[in-house]
PDB file of N, CA and C in Angstrom:
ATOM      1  N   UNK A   1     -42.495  -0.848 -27.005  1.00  0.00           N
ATOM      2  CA  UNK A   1     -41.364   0.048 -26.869  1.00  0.00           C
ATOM      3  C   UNK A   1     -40.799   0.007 -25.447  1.00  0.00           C
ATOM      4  N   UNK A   2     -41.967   0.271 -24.414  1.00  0.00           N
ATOM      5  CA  UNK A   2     -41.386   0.013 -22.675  1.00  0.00           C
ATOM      6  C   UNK A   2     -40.256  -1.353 -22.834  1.00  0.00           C
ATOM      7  N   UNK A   3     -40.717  -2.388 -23.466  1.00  0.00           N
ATOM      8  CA  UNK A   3     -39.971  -3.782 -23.277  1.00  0.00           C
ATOM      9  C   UNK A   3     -38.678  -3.356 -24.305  1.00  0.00           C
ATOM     10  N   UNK A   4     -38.410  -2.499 -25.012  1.00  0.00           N
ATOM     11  CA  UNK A   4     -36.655  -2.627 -25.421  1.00  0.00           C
ATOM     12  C   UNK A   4     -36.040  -1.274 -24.373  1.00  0.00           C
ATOM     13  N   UNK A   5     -36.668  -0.550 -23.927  1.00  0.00           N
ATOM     14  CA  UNK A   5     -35.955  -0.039 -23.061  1.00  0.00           C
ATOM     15  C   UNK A   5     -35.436  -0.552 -21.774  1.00  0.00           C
ATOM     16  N   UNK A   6     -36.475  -1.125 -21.431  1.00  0.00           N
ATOM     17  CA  UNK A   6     -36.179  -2.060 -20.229  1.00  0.00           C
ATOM     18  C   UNK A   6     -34.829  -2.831 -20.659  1.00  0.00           C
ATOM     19  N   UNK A   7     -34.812  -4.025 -21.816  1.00  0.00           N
ATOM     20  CA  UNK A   7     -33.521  -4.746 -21.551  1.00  0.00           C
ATOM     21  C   UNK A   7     -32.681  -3.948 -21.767  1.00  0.00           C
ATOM     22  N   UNK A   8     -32.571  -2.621 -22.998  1.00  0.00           N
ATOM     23  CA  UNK A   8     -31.923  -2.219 -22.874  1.00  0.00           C
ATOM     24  C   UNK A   8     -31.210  -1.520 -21.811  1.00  0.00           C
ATOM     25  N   UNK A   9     -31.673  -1.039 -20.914  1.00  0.00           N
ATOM     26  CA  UNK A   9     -31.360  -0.707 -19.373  1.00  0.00           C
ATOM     27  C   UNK A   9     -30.319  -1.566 -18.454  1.00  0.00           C
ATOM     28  N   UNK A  10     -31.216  -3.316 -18.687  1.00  0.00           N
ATOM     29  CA  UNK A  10     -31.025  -4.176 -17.905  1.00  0.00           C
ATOM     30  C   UNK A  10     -29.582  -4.447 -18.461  1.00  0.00           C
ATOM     31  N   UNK A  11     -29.231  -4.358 -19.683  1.00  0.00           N
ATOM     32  CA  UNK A  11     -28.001  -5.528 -20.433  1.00  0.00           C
ATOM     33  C   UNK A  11     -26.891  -4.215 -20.153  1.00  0.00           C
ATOM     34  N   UNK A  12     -27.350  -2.874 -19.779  1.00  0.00           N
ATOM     35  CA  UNK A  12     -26.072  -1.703 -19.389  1.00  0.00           C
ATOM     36  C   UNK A  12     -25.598  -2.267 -18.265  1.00  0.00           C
ATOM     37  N   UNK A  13     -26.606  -2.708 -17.538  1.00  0.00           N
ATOM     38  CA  UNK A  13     -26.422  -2.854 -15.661  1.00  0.00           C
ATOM     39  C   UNK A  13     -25.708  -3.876 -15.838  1.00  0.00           C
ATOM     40  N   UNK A  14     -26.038  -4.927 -16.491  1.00  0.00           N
ATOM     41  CA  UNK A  14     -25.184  -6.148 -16.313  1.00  0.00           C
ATOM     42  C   UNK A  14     -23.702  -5.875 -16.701  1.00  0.00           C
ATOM     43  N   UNK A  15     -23.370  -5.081 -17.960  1.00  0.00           N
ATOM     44  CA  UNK A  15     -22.259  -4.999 -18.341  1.00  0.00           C
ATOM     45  C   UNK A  15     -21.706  -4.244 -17.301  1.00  0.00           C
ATOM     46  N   UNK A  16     -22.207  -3.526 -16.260  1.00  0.00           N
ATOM     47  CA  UNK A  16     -21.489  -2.508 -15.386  1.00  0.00           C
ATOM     48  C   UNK A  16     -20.765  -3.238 -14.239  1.00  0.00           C
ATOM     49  N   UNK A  17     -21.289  -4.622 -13.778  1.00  0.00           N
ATOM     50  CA  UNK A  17     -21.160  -5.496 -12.992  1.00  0.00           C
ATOM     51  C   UNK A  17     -19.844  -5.561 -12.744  1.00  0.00           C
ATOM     52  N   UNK A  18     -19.013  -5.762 -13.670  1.00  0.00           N
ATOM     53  CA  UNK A  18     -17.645  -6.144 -13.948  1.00  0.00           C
ATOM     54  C   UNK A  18     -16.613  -5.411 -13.120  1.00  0.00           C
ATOM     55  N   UNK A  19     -16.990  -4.045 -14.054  1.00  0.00           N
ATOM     56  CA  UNK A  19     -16.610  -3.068 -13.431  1.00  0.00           C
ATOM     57  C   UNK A  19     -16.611  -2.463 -12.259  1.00  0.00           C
ATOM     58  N   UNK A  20     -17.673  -2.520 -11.678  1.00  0.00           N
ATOM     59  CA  UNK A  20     -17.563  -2.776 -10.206  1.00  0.00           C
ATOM     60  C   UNK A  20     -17.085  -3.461  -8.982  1.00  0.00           C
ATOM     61  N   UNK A  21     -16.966  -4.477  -9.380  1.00  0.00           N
ATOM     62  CA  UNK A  21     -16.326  -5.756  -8.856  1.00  0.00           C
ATOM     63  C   UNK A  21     -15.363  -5.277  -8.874  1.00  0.00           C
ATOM     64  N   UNK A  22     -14.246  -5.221  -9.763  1.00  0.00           N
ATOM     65  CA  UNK A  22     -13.228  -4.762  -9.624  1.00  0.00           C
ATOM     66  C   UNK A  22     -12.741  -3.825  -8.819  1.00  0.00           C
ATOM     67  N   UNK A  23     -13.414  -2.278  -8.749  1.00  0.00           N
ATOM     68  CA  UNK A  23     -13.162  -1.428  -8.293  1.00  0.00           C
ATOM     69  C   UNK A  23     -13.452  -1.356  -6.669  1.00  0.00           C
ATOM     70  N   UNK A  24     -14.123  -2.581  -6.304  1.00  0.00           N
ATOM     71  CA  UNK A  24     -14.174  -3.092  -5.038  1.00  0.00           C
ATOM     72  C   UNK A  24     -12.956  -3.805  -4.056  1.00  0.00           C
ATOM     73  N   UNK A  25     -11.933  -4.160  -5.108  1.00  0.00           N
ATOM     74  CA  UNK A  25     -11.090  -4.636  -4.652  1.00  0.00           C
ATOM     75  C   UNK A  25     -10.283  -4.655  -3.568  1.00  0.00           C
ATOM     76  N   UNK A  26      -9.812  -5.089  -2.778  1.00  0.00           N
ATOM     77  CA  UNK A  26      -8.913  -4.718  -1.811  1.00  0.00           C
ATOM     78  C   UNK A  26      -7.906  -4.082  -2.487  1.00  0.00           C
ATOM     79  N   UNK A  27      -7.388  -2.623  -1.845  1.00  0.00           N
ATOM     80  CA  UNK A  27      -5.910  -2.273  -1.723  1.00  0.00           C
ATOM     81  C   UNK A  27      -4.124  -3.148  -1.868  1.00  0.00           C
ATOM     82  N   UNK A  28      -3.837  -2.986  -2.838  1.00  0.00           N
ATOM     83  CA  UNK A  28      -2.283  -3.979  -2.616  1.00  0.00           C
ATOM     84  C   UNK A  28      -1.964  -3.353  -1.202  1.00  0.00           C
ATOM     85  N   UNK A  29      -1.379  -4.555  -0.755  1.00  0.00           N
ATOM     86  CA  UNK A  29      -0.110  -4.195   0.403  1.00  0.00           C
ATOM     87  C   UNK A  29       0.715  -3.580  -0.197  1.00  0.00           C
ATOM     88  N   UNK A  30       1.045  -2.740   0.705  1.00  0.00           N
ATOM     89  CA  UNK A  30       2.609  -1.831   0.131  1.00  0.00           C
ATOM     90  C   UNK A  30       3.422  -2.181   1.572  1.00  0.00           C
ATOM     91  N   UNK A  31       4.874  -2.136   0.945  1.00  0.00           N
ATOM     92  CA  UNK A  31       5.864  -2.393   1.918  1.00  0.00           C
ATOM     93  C   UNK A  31       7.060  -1.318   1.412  1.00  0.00           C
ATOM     94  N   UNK A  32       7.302  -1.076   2.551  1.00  0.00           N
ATOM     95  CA  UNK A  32       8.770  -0.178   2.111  1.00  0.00           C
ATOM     96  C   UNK A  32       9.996  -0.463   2.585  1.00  0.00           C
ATOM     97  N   UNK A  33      11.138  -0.604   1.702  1.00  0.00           N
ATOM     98  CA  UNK A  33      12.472  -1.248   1.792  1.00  0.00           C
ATOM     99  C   UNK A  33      13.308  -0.467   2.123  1.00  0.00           C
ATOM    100  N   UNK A  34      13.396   0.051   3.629  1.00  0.00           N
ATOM    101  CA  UNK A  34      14.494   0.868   3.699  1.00  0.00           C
ATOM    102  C   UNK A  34      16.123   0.104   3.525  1.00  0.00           C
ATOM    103  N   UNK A  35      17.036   0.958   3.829  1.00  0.00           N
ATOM    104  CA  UNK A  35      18.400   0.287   3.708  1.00  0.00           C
ATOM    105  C   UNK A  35      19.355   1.481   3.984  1.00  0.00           C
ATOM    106  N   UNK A  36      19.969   0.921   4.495  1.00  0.00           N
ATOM    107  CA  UNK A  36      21.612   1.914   4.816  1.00  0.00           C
ATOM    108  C   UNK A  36      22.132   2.516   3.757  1.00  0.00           C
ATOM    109  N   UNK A  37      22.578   1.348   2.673  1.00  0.00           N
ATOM    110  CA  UNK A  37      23.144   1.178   1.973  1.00  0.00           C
ATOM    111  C   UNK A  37      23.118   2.307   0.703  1.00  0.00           C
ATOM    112  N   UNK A  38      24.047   2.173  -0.360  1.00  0.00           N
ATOM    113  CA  UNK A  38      23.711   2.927  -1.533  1.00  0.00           C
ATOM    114  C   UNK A  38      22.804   2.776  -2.455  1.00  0.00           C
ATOM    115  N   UNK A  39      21.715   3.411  -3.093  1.00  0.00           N
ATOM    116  CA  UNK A  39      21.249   2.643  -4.144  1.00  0.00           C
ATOM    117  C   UNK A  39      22.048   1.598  -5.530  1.00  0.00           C
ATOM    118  N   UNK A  40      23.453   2.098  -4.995  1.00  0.00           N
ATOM    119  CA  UNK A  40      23.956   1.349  -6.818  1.00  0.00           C
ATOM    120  C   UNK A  40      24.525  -0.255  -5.600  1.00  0.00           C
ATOM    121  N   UNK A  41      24.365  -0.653  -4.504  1.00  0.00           N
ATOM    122  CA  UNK A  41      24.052  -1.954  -3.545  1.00  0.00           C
ATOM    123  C   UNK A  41      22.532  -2.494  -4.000  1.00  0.00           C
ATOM    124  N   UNK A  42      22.063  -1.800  -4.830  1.00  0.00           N
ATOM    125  CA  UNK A  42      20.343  -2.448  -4.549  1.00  0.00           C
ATOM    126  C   UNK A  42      20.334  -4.014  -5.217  1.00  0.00           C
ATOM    127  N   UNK A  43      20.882  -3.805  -6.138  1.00  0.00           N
ATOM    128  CA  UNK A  43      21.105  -5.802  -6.308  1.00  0.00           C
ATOM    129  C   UNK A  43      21.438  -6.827  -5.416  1.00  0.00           C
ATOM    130  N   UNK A  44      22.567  -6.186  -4.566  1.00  0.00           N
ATOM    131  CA  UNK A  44      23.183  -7.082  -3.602  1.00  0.00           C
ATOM    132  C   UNK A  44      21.724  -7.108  -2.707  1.00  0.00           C
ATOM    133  N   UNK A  45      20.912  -6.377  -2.638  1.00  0.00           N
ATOM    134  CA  UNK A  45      20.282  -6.628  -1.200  1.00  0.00           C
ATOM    135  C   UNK A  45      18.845  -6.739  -1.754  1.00  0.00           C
ATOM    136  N   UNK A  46      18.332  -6.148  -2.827  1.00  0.00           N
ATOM    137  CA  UNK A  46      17.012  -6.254  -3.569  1.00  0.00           C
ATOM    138  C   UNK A  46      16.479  -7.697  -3.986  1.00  0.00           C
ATOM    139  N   UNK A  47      17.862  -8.350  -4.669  1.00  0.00           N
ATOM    140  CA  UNK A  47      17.454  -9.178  -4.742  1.00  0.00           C
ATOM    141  C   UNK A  47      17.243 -11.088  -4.240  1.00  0.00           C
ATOM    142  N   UNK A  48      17.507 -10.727  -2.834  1.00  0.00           N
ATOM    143  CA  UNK A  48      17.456 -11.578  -1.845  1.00  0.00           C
ATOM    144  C   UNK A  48      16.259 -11.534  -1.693  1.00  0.00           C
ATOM    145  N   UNK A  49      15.825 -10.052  -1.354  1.00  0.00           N
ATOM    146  CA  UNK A  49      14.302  -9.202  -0.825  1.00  0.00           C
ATOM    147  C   UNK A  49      13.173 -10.182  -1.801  1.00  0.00           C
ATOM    148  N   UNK A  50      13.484  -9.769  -2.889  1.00  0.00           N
ATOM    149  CA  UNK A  50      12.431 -10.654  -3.823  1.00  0.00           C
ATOM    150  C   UNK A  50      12.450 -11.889  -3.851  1.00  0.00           C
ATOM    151  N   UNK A  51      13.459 -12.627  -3.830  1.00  0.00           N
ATOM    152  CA  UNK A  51      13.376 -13.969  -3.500  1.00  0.00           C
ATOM    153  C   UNK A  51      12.806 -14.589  -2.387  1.00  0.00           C
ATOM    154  N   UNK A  52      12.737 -13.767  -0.806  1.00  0.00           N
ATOM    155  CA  UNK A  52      12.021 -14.263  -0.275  1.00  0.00           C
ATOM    156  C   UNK A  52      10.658 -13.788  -0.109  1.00  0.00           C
ATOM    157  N   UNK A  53      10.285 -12.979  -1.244  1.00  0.00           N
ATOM    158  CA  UNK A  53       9.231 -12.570  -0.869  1.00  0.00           C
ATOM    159  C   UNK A  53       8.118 -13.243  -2.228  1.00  0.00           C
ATOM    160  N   UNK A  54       8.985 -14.161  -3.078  1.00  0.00           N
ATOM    161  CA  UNK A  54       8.761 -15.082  -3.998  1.00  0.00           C
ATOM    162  C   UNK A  54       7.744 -16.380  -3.327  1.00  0.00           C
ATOM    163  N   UNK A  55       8.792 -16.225  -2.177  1.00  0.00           N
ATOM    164  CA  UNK A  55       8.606 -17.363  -1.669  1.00  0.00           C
ATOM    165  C   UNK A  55       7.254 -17.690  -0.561  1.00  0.00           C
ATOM    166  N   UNK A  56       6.671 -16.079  -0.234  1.00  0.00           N
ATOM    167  CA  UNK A  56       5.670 -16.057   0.199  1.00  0.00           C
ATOM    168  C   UNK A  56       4.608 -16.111  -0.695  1.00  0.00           C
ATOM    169  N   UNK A  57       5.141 -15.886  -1.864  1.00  0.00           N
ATOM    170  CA  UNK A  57       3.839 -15.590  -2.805  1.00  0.00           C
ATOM    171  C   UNK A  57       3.492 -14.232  -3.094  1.00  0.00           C
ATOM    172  N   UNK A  58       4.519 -13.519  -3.171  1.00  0.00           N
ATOM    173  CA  UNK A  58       4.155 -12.384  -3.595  1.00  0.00           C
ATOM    174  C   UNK A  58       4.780 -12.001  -4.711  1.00  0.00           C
ATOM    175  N   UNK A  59       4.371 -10.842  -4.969  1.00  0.00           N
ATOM    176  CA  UNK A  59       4.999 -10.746  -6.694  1.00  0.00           C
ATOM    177  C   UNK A  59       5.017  -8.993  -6.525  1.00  0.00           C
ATOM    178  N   UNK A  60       6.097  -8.576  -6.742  1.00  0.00           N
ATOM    179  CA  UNK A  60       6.038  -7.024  -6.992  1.00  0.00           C
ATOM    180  C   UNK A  60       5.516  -6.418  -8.421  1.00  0.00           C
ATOM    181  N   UNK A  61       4.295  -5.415  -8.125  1.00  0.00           N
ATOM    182  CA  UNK A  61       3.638  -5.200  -8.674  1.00  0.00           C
ATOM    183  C   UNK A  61       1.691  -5.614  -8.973  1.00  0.00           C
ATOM    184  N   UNK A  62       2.015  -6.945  -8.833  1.00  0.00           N
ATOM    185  CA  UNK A  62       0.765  -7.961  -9.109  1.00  0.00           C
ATOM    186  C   UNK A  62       0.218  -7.952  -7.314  1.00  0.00           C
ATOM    187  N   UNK A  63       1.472  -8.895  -6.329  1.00  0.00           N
ATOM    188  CA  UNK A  63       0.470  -8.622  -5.220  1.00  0.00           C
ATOM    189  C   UNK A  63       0.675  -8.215  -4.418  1.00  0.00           C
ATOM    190  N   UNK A  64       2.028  -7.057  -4.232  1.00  0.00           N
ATOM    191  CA  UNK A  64       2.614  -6.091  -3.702  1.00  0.00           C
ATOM    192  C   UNK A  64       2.903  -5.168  -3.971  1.00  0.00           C
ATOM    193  N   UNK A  65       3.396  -4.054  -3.388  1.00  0.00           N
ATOM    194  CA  UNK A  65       3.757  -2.829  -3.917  1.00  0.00           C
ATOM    195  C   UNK A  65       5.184  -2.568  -3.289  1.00  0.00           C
ATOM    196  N   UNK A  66       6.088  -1.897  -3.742  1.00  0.00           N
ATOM    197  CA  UNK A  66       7.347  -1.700  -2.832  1.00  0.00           C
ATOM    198  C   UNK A  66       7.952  -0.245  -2.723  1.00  0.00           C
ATOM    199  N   UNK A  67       8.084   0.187  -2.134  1.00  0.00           N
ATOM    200  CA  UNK A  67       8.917   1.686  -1.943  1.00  0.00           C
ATOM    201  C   UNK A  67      10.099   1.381  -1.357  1.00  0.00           C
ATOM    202  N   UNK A  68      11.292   1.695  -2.361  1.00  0.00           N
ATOM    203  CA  UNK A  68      12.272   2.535  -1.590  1.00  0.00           C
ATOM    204  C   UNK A  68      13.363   3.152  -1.610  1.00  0.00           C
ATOM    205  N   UNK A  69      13.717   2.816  -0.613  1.00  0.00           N
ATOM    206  CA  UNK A  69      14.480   3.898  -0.230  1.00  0.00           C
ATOM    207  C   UNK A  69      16.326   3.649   0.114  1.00  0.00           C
ATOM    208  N   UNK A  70      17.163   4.610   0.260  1.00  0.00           N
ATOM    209  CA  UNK A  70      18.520   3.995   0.232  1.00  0.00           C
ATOM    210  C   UNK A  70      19.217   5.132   1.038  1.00  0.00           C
ATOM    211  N   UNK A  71      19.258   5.175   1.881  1.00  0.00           N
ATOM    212  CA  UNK A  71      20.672   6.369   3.266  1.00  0.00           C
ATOM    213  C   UNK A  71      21.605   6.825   2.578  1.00  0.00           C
ATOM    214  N   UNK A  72      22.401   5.789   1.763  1.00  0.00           N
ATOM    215  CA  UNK A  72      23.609   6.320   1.190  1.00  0.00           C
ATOM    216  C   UNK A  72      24.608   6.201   2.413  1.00  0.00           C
ATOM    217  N   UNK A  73      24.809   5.387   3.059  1.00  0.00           N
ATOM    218  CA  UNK A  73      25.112   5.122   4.305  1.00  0.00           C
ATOM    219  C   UNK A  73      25.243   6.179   5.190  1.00  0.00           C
ATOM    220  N   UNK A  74      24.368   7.212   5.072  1.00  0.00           N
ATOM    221  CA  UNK A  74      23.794   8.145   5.739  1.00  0.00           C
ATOM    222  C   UNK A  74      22.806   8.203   7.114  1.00  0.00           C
ATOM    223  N   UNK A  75      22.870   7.167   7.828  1.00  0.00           N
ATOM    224  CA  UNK A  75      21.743   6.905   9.211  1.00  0.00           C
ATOM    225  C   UNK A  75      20.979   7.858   9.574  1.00  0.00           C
ATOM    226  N   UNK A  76      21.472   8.705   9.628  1.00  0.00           N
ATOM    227  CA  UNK A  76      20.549   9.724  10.328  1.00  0.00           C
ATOM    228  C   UNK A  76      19.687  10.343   9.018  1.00  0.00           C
ATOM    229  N   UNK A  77      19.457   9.686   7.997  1.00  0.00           N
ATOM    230  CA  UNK A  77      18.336   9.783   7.372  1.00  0.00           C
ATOM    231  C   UNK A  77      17.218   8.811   6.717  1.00  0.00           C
ATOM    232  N   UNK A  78      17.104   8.044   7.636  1.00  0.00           N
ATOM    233  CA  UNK A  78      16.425   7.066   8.063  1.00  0.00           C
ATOM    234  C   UNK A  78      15.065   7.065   8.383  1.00  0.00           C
ATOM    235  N   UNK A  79      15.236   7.790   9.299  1.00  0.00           N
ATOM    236  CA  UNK A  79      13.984   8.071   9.768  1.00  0.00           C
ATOM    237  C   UNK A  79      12.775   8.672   9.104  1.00  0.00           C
ATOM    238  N   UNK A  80      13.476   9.970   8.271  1.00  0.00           N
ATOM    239  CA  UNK A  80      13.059  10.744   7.264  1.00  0.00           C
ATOM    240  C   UNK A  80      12.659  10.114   5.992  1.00  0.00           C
ATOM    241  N   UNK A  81      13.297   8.708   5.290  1.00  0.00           N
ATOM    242  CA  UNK A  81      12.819   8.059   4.476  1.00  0.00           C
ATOM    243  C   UNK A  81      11.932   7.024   4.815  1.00  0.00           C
ATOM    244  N   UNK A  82      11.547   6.672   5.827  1.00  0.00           N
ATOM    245  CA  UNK A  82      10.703   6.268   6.520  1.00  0.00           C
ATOM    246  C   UNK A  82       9.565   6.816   6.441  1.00  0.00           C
ATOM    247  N   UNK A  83       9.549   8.246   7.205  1.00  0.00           N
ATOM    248  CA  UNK A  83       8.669   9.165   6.685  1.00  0.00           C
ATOM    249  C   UNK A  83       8.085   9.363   5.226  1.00  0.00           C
ATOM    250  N   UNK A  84       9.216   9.490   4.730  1.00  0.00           N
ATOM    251  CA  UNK A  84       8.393   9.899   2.847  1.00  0.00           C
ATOM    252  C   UNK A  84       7.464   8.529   2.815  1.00  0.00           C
ATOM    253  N   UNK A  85       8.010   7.275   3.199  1.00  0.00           N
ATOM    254  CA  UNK A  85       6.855   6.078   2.627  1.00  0.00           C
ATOM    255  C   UNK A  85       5.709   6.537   3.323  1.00  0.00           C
ATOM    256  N   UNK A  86       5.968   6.825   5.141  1.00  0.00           N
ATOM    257  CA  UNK A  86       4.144   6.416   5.142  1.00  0.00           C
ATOM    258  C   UNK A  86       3.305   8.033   4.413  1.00  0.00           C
ATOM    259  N   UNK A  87       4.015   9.046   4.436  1.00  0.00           N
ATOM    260  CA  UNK A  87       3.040   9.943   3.765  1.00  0.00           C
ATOM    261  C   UNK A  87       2.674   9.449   2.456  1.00  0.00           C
ATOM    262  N   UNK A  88       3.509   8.666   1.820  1.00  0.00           N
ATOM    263  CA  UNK A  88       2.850   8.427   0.186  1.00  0.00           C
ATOM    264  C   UNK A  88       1.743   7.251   0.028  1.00  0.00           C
ATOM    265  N   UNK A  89       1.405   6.572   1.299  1.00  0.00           N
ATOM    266  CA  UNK A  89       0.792   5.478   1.793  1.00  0.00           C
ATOM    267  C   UNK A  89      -0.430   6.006   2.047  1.00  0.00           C
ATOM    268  N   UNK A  90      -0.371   7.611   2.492  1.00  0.00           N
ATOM    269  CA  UNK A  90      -1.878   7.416   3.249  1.00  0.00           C
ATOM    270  C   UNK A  90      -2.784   8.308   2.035  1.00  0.00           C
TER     271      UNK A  90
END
């Protein structure tokens, strides 16, 4: 009886392995996209953004993360959307 508890024990641990590993993972990078601009501009300028960031090898979602953000050609709130990313970062 000791010997089926044992594997049984042993074959939980192994299956747990996986799962762990994973949850070890490094953190995605997150980056945040500020911009002047309006959000209904986000094509004109989003998707340059992804293309070169294609080109590094990154992929939004899979091995990046992206926040953002848009002024509304508003400057002086800039700074403040700046702000909202790194508080949602830490």
């Amino acid at each position: 009886m000791r010997r089926r508890e044992f594997i049984a024990g042993l074959s939980s641990t192994v299956a747990a392995w996986p799962v762990a590993a994973r949850a070890q993972r490094p953190a995605m990078p997150m980056v945040g996209f500020l911009s002047s601009l309006s959000a209904s501009d986000r094509a004109r300028v989003v998707t340059p953004f992804h293309r070169g960031l294609g080109e590094e090898g990154f992929v939004e979602g899979r091995t990046v993360a992206i926040e953002y953000r848009f002024a509304d050609t508003q400057y002086e709130r800039l700074p403040a959307l700046a702000a909202d990313c790194a508080v949602r970062w830490r």
